[in-house]
Protein backbone atom coordinates (compact mmCIF):
# COMPACT_ATOMS: atom_id res chain seq x y z
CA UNK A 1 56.17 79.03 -33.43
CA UNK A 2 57.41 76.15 -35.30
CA UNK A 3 58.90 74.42 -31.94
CA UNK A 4 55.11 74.69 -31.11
CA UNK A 5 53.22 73.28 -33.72
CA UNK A 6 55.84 70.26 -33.63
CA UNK A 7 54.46 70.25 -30.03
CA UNK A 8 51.05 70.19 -30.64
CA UNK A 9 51.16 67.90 -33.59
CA UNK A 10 53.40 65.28 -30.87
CA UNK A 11 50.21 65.39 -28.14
CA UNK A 12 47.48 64.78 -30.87
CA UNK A 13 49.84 62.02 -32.27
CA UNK A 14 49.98 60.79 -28.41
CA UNK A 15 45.71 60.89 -27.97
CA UNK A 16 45.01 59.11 -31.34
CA UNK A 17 47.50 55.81 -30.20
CA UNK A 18 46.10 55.95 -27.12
CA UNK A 19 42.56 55.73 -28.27
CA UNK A 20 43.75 52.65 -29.74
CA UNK A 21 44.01 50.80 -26.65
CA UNK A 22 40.45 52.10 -25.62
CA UNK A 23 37.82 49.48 -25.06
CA UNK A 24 35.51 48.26 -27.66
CA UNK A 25 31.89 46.99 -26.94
CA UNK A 26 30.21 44.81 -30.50
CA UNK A 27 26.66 43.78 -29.18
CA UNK A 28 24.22 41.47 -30.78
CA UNK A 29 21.17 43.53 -31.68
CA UNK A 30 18.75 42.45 -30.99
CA UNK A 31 19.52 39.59 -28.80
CA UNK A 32 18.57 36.78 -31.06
CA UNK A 33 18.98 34.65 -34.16
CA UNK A 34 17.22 34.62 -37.33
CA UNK A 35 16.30 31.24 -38.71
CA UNK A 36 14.58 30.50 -42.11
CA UNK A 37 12.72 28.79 -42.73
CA UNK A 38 11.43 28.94 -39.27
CA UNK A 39 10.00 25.85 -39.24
CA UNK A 40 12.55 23.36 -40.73
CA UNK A 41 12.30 19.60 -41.95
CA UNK A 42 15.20 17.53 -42.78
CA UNK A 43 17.18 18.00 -45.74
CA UNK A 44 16.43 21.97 -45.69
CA UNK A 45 18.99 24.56 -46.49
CA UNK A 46 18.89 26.42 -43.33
CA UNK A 47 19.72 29.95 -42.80
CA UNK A 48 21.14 31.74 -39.48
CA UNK A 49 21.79 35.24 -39.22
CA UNK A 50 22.35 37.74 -36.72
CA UNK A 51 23.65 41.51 -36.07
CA UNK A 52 26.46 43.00 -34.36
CA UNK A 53 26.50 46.00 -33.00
CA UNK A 54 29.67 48.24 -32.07
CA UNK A 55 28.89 50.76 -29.64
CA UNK A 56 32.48 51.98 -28.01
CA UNK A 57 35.59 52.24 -29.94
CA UNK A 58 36.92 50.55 -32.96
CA UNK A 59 37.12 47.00 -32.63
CA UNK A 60 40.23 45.55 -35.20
CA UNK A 61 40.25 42.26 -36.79
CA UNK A 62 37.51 41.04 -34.05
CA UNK A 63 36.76 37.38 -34.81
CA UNK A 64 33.41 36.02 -35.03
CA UNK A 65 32.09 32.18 -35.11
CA UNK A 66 29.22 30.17 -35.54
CA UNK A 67 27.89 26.84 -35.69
CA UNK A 68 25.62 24.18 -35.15
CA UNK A 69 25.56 21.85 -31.66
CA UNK A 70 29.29 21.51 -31.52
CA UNK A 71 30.04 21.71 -35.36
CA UNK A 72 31.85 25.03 -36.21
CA UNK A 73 30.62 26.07 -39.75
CA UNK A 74 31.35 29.53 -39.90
CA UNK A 75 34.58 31.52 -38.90
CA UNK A 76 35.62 35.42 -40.45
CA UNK A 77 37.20 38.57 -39.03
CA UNK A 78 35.79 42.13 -39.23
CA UNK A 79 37.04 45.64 -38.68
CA UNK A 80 33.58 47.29 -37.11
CA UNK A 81 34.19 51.31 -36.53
CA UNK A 82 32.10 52.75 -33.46
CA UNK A 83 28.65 52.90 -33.86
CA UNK A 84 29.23 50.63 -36.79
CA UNK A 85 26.64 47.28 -37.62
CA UNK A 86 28.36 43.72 -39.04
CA UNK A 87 25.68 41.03 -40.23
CA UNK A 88 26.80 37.65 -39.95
CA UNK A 89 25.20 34.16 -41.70
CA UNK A 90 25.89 30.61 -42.73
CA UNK A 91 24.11 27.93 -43.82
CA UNK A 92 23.00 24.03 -42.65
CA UNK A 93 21.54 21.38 -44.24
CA UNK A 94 19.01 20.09 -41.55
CA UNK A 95 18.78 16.89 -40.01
CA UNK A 96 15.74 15.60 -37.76
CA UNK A 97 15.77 16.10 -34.22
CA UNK A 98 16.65 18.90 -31.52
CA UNK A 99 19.33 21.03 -32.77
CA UNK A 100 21.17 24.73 -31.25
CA UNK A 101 22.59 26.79 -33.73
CA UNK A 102 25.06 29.42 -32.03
CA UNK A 103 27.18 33.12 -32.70
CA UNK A 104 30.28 33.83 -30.61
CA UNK A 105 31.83 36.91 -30.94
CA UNK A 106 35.67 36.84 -30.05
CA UNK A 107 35.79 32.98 -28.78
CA UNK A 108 39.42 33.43 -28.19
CA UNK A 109 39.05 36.29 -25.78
CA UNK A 110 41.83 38.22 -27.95
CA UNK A 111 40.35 41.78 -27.65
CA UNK A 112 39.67 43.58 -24.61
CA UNK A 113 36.05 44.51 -24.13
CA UNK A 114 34.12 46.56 -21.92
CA UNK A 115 31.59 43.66 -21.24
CA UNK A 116 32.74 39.83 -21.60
CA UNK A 117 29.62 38.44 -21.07
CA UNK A 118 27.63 38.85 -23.78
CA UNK A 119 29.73 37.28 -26.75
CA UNK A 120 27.56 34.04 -26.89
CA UNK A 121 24.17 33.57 -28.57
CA UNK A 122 22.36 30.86 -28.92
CA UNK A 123 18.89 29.55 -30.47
CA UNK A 124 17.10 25.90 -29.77
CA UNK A 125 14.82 24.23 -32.52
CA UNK A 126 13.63 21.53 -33.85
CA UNK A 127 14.08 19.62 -37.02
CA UNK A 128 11.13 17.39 -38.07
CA UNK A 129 11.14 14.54 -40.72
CA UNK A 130 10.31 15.28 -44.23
CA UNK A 131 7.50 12.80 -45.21
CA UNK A 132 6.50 11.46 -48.18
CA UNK A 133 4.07 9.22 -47.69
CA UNK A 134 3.34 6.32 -44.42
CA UNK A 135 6.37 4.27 -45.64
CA UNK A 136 8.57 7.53 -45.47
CA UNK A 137 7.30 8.31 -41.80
CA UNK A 138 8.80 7.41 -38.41
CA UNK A 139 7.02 5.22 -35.80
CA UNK A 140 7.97 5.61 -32.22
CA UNK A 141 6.56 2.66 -30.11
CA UNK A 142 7.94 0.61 -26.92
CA UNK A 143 9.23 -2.79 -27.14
CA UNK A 144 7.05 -4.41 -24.01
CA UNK A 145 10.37 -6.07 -22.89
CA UNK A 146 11.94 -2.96 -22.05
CA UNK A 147 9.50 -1.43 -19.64
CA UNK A 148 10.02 -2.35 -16.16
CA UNK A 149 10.65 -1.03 -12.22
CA UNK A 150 13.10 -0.93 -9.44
CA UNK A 151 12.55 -2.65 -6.48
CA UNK A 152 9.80 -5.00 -8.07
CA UNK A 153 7.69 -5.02 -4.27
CA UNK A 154 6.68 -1.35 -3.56
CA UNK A 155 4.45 0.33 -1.32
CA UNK A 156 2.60 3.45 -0.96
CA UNK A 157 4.95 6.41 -0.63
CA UNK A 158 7.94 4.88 -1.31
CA UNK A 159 9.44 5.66 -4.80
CA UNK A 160 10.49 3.77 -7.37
CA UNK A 161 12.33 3.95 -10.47
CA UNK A 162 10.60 3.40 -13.60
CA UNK A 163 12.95 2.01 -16.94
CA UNK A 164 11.57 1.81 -20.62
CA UNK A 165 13.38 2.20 -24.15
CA UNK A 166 11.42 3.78 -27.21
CA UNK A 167 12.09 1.89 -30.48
CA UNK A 168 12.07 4.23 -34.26
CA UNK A 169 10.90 1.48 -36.22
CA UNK A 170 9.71 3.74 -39.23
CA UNK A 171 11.07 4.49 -42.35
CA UNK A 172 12.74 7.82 -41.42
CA UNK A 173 14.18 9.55 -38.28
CA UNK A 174 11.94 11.15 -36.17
CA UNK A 175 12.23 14.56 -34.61
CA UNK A 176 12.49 15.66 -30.59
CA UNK A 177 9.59 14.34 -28.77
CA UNK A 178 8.77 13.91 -25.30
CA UNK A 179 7.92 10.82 -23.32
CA UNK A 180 5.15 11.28 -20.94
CA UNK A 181 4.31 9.25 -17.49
CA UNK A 182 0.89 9.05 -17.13
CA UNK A 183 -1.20 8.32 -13.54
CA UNK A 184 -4.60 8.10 -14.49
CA UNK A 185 -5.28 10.49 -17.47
CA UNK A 186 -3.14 12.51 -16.21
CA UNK A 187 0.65 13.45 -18.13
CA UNK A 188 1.91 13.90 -14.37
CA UNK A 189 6.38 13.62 -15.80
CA UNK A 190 8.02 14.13 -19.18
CA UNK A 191 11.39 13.25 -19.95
CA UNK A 192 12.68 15.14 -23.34
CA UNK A 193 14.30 13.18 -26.37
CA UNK A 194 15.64 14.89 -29.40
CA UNK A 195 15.06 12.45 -31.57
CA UNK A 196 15.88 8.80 -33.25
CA UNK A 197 17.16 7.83 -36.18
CA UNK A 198 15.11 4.81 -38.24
CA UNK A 199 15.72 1.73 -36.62
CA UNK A 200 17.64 3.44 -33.57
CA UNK A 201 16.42 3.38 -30.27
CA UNK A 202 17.06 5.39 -27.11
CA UNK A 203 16.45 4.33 -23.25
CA UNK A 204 15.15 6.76 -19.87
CA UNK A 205 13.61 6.60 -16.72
CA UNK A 206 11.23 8.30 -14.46
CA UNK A 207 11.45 8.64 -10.52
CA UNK A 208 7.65 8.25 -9.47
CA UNK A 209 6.89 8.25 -5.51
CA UNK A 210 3.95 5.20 -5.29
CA UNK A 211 0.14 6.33 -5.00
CA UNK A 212 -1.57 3.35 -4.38
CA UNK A 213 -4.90 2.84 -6.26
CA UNK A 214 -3.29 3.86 -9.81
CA UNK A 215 -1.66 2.07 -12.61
CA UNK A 216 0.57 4.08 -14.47
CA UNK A 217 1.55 3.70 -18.23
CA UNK A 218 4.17 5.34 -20.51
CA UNK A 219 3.32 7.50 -23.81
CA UNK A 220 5.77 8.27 -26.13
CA UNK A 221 5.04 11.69 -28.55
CA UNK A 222 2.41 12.51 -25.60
CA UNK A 223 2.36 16.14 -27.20
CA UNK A 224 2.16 15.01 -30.72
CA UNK A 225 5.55 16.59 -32.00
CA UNK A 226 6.10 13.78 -34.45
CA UNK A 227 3.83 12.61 -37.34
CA UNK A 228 3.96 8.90 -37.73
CA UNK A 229 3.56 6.17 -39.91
CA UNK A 230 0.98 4.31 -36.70
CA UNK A 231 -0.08 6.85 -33.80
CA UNK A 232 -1.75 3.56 -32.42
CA UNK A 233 0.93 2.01 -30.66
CA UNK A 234 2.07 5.24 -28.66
CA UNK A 235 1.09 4.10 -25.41
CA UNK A 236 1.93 0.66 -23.29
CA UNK A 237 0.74 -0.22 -19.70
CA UNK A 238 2.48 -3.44 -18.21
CA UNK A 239 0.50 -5.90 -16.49
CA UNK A 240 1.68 -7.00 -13.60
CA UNK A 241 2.25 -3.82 -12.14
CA UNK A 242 0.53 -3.63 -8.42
CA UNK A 243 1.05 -1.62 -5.88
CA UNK A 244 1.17 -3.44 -2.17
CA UNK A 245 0.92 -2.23 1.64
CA UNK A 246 2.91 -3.14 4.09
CA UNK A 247 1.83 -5.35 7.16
CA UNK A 248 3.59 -6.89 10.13
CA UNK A 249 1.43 -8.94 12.66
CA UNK A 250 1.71 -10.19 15.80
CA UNK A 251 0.95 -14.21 15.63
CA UNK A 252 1.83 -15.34 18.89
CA UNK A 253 2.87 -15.04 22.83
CA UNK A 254 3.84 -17.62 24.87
CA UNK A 255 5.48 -18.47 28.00
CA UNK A 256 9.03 -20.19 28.13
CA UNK A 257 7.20 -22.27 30.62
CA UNK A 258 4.88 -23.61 27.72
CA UNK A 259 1.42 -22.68 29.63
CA UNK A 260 -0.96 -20.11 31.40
CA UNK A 261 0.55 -21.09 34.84
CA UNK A 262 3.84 -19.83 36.62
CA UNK A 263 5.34 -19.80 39.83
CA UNK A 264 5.10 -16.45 41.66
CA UNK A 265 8.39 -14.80 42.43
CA UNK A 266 10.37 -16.55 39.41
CA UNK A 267 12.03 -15.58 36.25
CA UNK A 268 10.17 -16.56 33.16
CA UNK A 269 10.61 -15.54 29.46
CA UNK A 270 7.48 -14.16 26.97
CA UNK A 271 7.85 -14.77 23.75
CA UNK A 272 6.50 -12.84 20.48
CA UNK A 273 6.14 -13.88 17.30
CA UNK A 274 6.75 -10.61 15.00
CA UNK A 275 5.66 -11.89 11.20
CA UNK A 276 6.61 -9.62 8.31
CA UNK A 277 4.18 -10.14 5.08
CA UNK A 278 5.92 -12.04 2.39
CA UNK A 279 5.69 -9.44 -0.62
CA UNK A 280 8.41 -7.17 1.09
CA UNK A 281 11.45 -6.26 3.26
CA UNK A 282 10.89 -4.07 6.66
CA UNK A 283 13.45 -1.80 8.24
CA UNK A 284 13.43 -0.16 11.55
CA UNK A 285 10.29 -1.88 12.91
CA UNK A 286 9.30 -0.86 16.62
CA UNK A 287 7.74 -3.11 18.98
CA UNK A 288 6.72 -2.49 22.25
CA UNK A 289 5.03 -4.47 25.37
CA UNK A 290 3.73 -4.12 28.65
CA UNK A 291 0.77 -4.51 30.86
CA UNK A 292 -2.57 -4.16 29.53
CA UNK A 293 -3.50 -0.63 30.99
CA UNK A 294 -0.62 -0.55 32.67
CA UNK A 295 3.47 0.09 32.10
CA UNK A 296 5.85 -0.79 29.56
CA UNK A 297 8.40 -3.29 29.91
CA UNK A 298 9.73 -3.52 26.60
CA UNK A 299 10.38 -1.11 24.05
CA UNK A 300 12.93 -2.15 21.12
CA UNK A 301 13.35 -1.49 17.24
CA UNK A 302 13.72 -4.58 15.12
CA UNK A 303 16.43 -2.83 12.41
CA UNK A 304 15.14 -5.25 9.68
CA UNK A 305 12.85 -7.86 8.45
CA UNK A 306 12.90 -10.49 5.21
CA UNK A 307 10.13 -10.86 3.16
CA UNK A 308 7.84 -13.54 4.80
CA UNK A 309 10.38 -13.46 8.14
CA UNK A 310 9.44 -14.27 11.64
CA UNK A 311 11.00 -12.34 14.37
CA UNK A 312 10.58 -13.46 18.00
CA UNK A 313 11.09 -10.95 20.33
CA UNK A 314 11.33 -11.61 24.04
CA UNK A 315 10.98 -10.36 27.89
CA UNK A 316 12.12 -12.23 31.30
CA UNK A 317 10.48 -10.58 34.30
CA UNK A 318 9.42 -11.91 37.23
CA UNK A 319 5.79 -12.07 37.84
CA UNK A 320 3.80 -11.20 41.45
CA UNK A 321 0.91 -13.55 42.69
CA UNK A 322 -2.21 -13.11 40.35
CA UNK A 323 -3.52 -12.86 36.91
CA UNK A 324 -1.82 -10.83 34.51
CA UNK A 325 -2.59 -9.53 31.30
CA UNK A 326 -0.11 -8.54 28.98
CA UNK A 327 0.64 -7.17 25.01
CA UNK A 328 2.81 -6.83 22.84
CA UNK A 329 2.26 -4.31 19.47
CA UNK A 330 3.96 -3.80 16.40
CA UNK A 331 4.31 -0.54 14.59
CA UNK A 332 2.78 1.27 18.04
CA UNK A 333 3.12 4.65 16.43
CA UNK A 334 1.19 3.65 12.86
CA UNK A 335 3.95 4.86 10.71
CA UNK A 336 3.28 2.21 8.45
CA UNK A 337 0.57 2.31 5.76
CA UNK A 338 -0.75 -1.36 5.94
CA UNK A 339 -3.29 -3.49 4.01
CA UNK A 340 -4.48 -4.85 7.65
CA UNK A 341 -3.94 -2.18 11.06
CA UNK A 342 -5.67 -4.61 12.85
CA UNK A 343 -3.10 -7.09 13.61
CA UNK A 344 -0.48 -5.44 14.84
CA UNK A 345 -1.74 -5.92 18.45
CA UNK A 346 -1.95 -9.29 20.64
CA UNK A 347 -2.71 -9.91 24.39
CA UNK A 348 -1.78 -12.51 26.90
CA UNK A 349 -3.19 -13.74 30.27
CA UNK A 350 -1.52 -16.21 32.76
CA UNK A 351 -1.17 -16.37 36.27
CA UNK A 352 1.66 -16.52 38.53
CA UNK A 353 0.59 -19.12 41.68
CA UNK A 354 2.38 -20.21 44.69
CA UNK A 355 4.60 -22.66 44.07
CA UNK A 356 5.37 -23.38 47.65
CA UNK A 357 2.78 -25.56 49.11
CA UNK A 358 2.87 -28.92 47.64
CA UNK A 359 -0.63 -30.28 45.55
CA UNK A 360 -2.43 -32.28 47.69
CA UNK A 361 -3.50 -35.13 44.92
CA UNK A 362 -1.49 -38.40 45.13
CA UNK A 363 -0.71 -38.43 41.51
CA UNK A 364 2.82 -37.15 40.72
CA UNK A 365 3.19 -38.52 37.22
CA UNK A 366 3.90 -35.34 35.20
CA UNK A 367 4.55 -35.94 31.55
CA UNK A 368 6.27 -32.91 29.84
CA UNK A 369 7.22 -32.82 26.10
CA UNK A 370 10.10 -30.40 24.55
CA UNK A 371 8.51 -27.77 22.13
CA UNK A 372 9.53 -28.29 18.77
CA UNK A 373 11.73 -26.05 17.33
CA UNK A 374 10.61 -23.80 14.17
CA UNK A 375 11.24 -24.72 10.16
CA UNK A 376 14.22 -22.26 10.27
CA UNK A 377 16.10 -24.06 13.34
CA UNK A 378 18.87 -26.19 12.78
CA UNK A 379 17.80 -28.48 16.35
CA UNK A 380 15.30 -30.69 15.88
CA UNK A 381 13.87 -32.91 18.82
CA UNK A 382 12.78 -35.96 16.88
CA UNK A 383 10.32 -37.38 19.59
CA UNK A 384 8.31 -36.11 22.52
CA UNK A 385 11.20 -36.24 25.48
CA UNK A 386 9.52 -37.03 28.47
CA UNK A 387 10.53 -36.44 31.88
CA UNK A 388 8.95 -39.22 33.88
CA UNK A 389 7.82 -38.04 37.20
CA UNK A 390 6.81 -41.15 39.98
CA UNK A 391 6.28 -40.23 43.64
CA UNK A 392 8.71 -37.51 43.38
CA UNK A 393 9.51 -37.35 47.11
CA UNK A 394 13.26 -36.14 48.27
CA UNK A 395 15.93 -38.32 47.20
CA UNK A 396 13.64 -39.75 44.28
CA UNK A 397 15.17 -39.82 40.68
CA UNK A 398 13.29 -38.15 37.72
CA UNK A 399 14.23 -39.98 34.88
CA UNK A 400 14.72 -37.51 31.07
CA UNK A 401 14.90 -39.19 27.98
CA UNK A 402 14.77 -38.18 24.42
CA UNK A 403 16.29 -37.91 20.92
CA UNK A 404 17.17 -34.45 19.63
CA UNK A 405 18.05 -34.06 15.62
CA UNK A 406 19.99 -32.21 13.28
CA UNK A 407 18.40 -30.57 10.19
CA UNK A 408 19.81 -31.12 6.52
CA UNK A 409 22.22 -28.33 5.77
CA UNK A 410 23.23 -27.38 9.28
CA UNK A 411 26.77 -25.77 9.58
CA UNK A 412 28.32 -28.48 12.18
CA UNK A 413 27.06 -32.10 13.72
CA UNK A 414 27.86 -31.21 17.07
CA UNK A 415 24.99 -31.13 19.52
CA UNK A 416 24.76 -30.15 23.49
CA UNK A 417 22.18 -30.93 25.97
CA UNK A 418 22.36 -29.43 29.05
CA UNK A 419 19.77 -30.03 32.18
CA UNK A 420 19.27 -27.86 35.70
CA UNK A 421 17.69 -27.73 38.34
CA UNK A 422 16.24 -24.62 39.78
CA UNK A 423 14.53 -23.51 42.88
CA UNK A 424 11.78 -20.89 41.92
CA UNK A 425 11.50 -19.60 45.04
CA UNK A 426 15.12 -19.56 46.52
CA UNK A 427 16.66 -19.15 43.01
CA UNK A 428 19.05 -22.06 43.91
CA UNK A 429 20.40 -23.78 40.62
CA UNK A 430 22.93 -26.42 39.87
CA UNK A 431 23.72 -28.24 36.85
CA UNK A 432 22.59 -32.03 36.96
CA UNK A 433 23.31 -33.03 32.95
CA UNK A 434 25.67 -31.55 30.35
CA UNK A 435 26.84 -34.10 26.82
CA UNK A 436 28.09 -33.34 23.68
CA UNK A 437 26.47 -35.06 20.93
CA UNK A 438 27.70 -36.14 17.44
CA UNK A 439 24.58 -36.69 15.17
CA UNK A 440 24.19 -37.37 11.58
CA UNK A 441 23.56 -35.22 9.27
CA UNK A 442 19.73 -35.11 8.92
CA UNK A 443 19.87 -37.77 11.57
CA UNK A 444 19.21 -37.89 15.62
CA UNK A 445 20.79 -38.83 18.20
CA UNK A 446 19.04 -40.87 21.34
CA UNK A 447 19.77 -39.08 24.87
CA UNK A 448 19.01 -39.87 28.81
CA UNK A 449 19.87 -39.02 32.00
CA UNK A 450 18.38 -39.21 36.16
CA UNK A 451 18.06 -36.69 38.67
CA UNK A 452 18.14 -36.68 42.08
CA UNK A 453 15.50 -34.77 43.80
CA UNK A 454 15.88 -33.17 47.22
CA UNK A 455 15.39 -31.35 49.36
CA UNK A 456 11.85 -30.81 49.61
CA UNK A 457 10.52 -27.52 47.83
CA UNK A 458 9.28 -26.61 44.45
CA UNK A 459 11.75 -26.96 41.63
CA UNK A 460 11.90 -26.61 37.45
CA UNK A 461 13.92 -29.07 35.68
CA UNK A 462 14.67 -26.84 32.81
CA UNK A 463 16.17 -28.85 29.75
CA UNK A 464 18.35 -26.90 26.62
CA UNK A 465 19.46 -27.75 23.83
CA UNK A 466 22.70 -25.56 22.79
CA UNK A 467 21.71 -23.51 19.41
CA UNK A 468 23.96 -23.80 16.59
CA UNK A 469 26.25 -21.36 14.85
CA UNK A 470 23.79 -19.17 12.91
CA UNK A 471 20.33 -20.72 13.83
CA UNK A 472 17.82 -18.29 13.71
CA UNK A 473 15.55 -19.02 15.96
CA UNK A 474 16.56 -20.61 19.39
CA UNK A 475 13.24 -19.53 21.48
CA UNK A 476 12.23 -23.12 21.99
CA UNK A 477 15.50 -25.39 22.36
CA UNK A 478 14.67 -24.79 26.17
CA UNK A 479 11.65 -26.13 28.22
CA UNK A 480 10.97 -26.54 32.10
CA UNK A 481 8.82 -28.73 33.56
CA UNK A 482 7.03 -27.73 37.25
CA UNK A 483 8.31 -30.47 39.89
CA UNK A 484 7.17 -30.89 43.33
CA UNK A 485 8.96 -32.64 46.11
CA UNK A 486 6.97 -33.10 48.76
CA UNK A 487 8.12 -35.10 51.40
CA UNK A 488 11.13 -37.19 52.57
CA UNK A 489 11.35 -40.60 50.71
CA UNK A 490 10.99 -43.38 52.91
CA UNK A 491 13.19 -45.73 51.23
């Protein structure tokens, strides 16, 4: 009997350690903190408390923390029997502004619980300023210098980033306020501050996407959070502030023959000024051509576009006997929102002849001029070069003269005119000039040269001037000139 109430007394010695490895389970009940005075101002002596709750087995020496934001001000251990309650406080002396006071039970993870999850409370509030009288109050306001936008050009739909800083220029610090964006009368974004300190200041931003017709302005305190010493100067709008549209045009189609005329059965080269408006950049523009109720022959995407750039596009085709009427359009699929749609679209008409009967007037004398280059080139023809055209009958001379410039600021001196001769209708061509010039800076350079003409047919003396190393536009540093030769000479 007494071997068996050692026994006995052995397994309830066994149960009881092993209960002490059991889980244990301390709860906050309810779920929250208590704060008084509920409503602080600065320089209160705050109180936070809170329960715990131990529903599961015994927790020993359990640690429990609290604080306020990341300032630990209150640390104790408890021994909390099942089923037991442990209330926990401390105290804080407030300061203005957006504060979180927290409890953490076990922060250390030293006991093993049945749920790990729900150790942490927290609680957000605010702090506001204790007043005592205007010269004790805060004043929020925004210094005009500090409220401006990224990119400075915008247009509708695209969205830009809005900057400001909010200034505390009061006597005391202020508590958490918001900063509103405001479209209209409308609070349409808020960006939450918790608070400044007197004579501090704090910076944000918004992300607006444009709406065109509306002028936005910033309000600091829009939901009145804060008294303050002037509720006046809350608000700022900055002049200056506009929102644009878009708009590309089409200004202008030419010929590379400089006419309305061609020769039938021969290469020639449109041309198409694309002009971007100068309050923005473009990217990925489209730009198409083609017949007039007819087919497209070109179809290209300019990838991008200066403010106030001119982009000449261009098409060689050769043209059938007739009149023809062609376009070219920019943005053909109105994905742009512009402040004029109406210019995107530009037509041509010329007419392609036959070149291979010879006019039937005596007078041969054809004077032909070189089209000046744009503002941007670096060439510049200085004079009107003029190919002077007598009796042009086979084995005549044509006689080319000229003087061709160089810009201020162009990357090299070195200039090349070179001269052909081509057969519209047989496509024959031979080079007849080719010289390397070295001009002055900002200077010209004089230039001249013959060619022989035979046999009879229709020809183009087409004259170029090499482009230099990153000129922008080379669309007219070539010209051609429609020759004639008719008959044998009789010298």
């Amino acid at each position: 009997m007494k071997k068996k109430n050692i026994y006995i007394a052995s397994f309830i010695l066994f149960m009881v350690t092993a209960a002490g490895f059991a889980a244990t389970n301390p709860t906050w009940e309810p779920v929250t903190i208590n704060i008084s005075p509920a409503s602080p101002s600065s320089g209160d002596l705050v109180t936070f408390s809170a329960r715990l709750v131990n529903n599961m087995a015994r927790a020993e020496n359990i640690k429990i923390v609290g604080g306020v934001d990341s300032t630990e001000l209150f640390s104790r251990r408890y021994n909390i029997p099942w089923r037991g309650t442990q209330d926990v406080s401390f105290t804080w002396t407030a300061t203005a502004g957006e504060h979180t006071a927290y409890f953490e039970v076990d922060p250390d993870n030293e006991v093993h619980e049945a749920i790990e999850t729900d150790n942490l409370i927290e609680l957000t509030f605010n702090v506001t300023s204790s007043s005592g009288g205007d010269e004790f109050q805060p004043n929020l306001m925004f210094p005009s210098s500090y409220f401006n936008w990224t990119p400075y050009y915008f247009h509708a739909g695209e969205t830009i980033t809005i900057n400001y800083m909010v200034t505390n220029n009061g006597e005391a610090d202020s508590g958490a306020f918001n900063v509103g964006l405001m479209v209209g009368s409308t609070i349409e974004m808020r960006n939450r501050h918790t608070g400044i300190l007197s004579g501090e200041n704090v910076s944000g931003s918004f992300s607006w996407r444009v709406s065109c017709g509306y002028e936005p302005s910033l309000v600091v305190d829009c939901d009145s959070e804060v008294s303050e010493s002037n509720e006046g100067d809350n608000e700022i709008t900055k002049t200056g502030f506009s929102c644009a549209r878009k708009n590309v045009s089409v200004d202008r189609i030419e010929l590379s023959s400089g006419d309305d005329e061609v020769c039938a059965g021969a290469p020639y080269r449109l041309y198409a000024d694309i002009v971007n408006s100068p309050a923005t950049t473009m990217d990925r523009l489209r730009v198409t051509g083609g017949v007039v109720g007819g087919s497209t022959f070109f179809d290209d995407t300019i990838s991008h576009l200066d403010a106030g750039e001119t982009f000449t596009v261009n098409h060689t085709q050769v043209w059938s006997p007739g009149t023809h009427n062609v376009y070219f359009h920019a943005d053909p699929d109105n994905a742009l929102i512009e402040s004029n749609e109406d210019d995107n679209y530009r037509t041509f008409t010329f007419t392609a002849v036959d070149c291979s009967t010879p006019p039937e007037d005596d007078d041969r004398t054809l004077p032909r001029y070189i089209l000046f280059p744009k503002i941007n080139s670096w060439i510049k023809i200085t004079n009107k070069t003029a190919l002077k055209l007598k009796e042009i009958n086979a084995g005549d001379y044509v006689s080319v003269s000229g003087m061709v410039g160089v810009t201020k600021g162009a990357p090299t001196n070195t200039v090349k005119v070179e001269a052909r001769i081509i057969n519209k209708r047989t496509r024959f061509s031979k080079k007849v000039f080719e010289h390397q010039y070295s001009v002055p800076n900002n200077g010209k350079k004089a230039f001249k040269f013959k060619v022989k003409m035979e046999p009879v047919g229709a020809y183009h003396i087409a004259l170029k001037v090499h482009e230099l190393p990153s000129e922008k536009d080379t669309s007219d540093n070539i010209d051609t000139v429609l020759v004639k030769v008719s008959k044998s000479s009789s010298k």
